[in-house]
N, C-alpha and C. Protein backbone atom coordinates (compact mmCIF):
# COMPACT_ATOMS: atom_id res chain seq x y z
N UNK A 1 -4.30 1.49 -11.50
CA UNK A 1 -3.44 2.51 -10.98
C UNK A 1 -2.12 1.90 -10.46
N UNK A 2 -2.01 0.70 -9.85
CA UNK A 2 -1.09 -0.23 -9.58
C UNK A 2 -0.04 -0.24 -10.28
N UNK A 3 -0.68 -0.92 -11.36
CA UNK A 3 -0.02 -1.03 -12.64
C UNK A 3 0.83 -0.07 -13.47
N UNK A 4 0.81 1.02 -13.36
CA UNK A 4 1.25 2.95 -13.53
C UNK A 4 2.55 2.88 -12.52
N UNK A 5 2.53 2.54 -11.31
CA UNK A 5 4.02 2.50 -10.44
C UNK A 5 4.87 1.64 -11.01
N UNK A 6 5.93 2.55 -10.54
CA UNK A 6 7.74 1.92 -10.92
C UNK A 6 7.85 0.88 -10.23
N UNK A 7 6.84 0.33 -9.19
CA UNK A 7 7.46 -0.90 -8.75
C UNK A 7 6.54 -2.44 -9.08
N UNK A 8 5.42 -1.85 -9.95
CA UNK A 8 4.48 -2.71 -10.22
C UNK A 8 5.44 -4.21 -11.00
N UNK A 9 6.18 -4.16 -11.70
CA UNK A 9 7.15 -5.31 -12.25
C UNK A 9 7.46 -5.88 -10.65
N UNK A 10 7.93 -5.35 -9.83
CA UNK A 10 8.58 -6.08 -8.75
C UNK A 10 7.42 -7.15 -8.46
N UNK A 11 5.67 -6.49 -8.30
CA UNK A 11 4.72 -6.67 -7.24
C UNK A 11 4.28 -7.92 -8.41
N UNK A 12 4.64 -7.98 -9.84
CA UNK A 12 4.41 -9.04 -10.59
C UNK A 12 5.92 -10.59 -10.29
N UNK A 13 6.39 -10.05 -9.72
CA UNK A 13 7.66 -11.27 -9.40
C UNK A 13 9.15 -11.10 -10.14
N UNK A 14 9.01 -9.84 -10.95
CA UNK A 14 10.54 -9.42 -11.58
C UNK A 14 11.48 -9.61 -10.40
N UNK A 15 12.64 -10.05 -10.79
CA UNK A 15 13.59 -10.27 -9.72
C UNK A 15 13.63 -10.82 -8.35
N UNK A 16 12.13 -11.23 -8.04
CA UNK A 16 12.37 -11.39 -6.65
C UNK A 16 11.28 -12.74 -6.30
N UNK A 17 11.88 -13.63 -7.26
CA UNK A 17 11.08 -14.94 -6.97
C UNK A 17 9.59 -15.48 -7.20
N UNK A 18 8.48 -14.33 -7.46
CA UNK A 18 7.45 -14.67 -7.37
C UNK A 18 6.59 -13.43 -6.85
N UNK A 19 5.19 -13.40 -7.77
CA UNK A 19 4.60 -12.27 -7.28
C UNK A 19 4.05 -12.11 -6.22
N UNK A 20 3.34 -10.62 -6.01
CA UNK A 20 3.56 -10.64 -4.23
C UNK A 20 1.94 -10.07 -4.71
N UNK A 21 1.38 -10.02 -2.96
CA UNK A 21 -0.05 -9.55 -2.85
C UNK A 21 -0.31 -8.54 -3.59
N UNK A 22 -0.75 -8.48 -4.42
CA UNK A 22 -1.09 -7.39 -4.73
C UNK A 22 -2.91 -6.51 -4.28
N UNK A 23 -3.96 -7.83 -4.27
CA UNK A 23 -4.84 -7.63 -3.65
C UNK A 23 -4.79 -7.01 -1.83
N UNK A 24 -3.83 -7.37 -1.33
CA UNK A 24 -3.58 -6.79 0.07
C UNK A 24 -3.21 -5.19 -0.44
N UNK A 25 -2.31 -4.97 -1.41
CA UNK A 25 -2.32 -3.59 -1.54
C UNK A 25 -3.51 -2.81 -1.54
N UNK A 26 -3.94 -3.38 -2.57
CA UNK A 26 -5.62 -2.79 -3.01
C UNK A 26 -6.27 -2.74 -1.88
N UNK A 27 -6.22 -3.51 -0.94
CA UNK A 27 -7.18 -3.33 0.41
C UNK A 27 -6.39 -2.56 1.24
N UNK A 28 -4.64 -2.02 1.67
CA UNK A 28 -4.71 -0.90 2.61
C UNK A 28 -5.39 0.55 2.02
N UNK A 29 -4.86 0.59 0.55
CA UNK A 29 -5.14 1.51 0.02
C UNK A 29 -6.55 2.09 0.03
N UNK A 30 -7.69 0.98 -0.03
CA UNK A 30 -8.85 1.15 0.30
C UNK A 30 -9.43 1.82 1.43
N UNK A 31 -8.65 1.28 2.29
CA UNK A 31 -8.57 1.41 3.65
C UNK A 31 -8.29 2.72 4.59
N UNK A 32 -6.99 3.09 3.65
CA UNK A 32 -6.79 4.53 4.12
C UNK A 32 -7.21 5.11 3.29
N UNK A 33 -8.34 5.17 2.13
CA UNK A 33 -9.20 6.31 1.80
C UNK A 33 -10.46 6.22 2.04
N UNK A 34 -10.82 5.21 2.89
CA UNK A 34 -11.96 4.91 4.18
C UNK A 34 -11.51 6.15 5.11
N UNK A 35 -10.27 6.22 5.58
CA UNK A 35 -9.98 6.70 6.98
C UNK A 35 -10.09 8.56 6.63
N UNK A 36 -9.56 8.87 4.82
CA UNK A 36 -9.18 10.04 4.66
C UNK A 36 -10.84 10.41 4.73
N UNK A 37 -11.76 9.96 4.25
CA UNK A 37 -13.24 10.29 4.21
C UNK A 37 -13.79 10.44 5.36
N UNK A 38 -13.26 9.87 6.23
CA UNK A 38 -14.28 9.94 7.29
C UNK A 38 -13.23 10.61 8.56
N UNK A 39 -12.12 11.14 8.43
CA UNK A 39 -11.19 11.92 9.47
C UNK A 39 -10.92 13.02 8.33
N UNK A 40 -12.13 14.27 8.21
CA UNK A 40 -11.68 15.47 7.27
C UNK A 40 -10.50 16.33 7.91
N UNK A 41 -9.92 16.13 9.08
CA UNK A 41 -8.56 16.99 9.61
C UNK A 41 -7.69 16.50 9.06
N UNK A 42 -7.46 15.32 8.32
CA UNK A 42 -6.10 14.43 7.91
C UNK A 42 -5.38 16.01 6.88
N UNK A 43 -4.86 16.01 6.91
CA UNK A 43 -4.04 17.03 5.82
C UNK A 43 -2.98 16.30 4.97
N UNK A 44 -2.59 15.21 5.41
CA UNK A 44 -1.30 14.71 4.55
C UNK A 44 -0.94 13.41 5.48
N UNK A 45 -1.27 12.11 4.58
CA UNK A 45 -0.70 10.94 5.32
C UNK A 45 0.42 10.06 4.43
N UNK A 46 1.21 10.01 5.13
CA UNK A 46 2.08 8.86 4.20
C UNK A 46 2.91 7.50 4.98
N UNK A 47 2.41 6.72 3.84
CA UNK A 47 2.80 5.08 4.26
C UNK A 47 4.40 4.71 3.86
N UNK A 48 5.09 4.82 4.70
CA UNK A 48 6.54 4.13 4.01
C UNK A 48 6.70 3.09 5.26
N UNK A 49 6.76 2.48 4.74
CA UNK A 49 7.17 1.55 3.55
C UNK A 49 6.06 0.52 3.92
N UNK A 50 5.49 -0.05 2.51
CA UNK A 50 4.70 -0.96 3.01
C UNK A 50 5.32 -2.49 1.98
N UNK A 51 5.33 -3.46 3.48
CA UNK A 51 6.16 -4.64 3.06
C UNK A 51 4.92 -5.66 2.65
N UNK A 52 5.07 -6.35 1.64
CA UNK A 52 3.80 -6.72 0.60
C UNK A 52 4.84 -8.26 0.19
N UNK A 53 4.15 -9.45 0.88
CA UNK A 53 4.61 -10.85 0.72
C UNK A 53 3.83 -11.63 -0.22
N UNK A 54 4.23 -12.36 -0.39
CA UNK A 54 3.98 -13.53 -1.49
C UNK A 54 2.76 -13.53 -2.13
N UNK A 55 2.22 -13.93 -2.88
CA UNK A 55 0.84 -13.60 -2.75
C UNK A 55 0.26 -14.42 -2.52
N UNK A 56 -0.92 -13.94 -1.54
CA UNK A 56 -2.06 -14.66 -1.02
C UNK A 56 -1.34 -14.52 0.97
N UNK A 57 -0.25 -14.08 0.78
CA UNK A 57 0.30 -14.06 2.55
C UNK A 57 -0.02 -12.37 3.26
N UNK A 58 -0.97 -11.71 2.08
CA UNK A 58 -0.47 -10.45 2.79
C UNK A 58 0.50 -9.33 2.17
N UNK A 59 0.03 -8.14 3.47
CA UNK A 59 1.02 -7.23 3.22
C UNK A 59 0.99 -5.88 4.48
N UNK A 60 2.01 -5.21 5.22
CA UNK A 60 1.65 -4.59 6.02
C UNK A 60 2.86 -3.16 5.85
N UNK A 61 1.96 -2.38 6.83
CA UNK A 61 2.49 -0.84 6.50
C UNK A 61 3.31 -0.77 7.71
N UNK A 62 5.07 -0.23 7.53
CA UNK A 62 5.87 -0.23 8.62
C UNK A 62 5.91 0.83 9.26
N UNK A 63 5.65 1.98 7.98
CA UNK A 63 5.26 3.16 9.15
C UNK A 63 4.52 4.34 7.95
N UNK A 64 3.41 5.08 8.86
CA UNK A 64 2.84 6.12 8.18
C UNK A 64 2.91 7.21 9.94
N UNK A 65 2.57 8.37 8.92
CA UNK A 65 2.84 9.74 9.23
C UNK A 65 2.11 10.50 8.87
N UNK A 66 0.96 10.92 9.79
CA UNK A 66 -0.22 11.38 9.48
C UNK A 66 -0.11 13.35 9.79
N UNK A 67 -0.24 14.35 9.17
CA UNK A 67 -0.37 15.73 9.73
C UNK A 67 -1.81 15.85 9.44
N UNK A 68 -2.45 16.51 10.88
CA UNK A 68 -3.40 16.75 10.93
C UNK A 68 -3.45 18.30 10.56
N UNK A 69 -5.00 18.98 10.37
CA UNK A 69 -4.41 20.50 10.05
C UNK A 69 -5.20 21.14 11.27
């Protein structure tokens, strides 16, 4: 599914030195559909921007925005 986004070239090292975590992606993403399963009020969450380093260093979410219903 990664692989399907417009920015997946970046997360492979196009333009920007070297590829970046991509396994850290795979694990917030995991993560917040841990949280959507088990908090059924979530109505709509979104992660912007999530900053995703080198790979093997990581990657973290700068801000999400959760509406509950």
């Amino acid at each position: 599914m990664i692989r399907e986004t417009k920015a997946y070239p970046i997360l492979e090292g196009y333009r920007t030195g070297g590829p970046r975590d991509i396994e850290a992606v795979v694990e917030i993403l995991f993560n917040v559909s841990r949280i959507l399963e088990k908090i059924k009020a979530i109505k709509e969450l979104d992660l912007n921007l999530i900053m995703v380093y080198e790979k093997g260093k990581g990657a973290k979410v700068v801000d999400a925005r959760i509406s509950l219903e």
